[in-house]
Protein backbone atom coordinates (compact mmCIF):
# COMPACT_ATOMS: atom_id res chain seq x y z
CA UNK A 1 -98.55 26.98 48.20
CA UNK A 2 -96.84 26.52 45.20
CA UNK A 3 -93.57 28.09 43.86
CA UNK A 4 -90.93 28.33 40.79
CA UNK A 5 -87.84 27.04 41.01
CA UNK A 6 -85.15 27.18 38.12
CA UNK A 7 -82.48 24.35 37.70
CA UNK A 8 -79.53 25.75 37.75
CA UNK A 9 -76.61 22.07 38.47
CA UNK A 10 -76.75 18.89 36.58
CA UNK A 11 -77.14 16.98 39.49
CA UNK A 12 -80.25 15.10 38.71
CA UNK A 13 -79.92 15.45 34.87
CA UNK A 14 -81.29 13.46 32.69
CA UNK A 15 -84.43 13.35 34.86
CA UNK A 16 -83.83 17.52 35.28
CA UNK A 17 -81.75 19.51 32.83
CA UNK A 18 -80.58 23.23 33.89
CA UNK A 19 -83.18 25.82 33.21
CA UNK A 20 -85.79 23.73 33.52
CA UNK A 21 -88.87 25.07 35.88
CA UNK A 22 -89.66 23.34 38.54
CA UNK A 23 -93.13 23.68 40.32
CA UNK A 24 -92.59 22.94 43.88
CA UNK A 25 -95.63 22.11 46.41
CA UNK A 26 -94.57 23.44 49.99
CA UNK A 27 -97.46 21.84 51.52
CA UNK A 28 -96.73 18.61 50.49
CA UNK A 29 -94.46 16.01 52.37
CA UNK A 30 -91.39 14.31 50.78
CA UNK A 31 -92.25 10.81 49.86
CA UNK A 32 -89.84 7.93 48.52
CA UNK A 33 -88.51 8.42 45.61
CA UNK A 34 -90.22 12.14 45.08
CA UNK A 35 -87.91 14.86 44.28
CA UNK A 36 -87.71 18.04 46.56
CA UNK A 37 -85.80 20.84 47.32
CA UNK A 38 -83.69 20.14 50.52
CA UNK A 39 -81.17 21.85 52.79
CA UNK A 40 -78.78 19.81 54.95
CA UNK A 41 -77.50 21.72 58.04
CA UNK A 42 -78.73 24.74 57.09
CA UNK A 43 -76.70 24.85 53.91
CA UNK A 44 -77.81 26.22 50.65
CA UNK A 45 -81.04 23.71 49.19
CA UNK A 46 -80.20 21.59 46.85
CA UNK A 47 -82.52 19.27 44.35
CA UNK A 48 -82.43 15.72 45.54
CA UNK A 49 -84.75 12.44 45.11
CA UNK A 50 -85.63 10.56 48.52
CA UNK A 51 -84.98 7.25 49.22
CA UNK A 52 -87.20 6.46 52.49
CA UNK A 53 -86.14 2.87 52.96
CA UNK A 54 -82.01 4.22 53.58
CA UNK A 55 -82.83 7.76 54.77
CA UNK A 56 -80.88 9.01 51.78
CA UNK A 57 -81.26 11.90 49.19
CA UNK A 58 -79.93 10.90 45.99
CA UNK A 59 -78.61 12.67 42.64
CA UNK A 60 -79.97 11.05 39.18
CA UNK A 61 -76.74 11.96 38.06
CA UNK A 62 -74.65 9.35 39.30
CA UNK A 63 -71.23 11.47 38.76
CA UNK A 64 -72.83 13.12 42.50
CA UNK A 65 -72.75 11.55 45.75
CA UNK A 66 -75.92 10.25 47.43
CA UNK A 67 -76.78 11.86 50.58
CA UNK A 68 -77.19 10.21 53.90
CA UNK A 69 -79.62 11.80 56.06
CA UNK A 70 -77.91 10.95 60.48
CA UNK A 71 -80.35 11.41 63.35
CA UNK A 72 -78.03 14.24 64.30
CA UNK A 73 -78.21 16.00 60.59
CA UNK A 74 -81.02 18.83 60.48
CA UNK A 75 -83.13 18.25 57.48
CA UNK A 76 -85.63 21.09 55.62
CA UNK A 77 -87.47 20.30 52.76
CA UNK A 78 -88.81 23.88 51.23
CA UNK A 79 -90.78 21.83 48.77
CA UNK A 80 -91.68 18.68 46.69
CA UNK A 81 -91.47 19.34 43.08
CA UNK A 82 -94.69 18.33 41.55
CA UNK A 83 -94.63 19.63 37.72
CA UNK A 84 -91.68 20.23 35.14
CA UNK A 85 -91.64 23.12 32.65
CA UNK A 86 -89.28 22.60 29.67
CA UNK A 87 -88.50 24.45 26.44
CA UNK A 88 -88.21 22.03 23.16
């Protein structure tokens, strides 16, 4: 299924800006360099791109730090965003 998600950080701007709608595919799987919505250790989800090759989750915005996904970290990925909905 598909749902709406609404930027709300800058931490993949330019590529995402806040307020932008998202259209996230829950049935898909997270591919390199695909953008989805991810929770680390059960924390809140966050939007992150994936880098397959270094098991990372990275920020566009390169004021963030990039994410490195250990064997012991528990990874959930609610959804890959698939569309982007923004006002001119």
């Amino acid at each position: 299924g598909a749902d709406v998600v609404r930027v709300k950080g800058n931490s993949m701007y330019p590529t995402l800006q806040i307020d932008d709608l998202l259209i996230v595919n829950s049935d898909m799987n997270i591919d390199d360099n695909k953008i989805g919505i991810i929770s680390f250790n059960n924390n809140k989800f966050t939007v992150k791109r994936f880098d397959k090759k270094n098991k990372a989750f990275i920020s566009d915005n390169k004021k963030y730090k990039t994410i490195n996904a250990n064997e012991e970290d528990v990874v959930f990925c609610k959804g890959v965003v698939s569309q982007l909905i923004r006002d001119l």
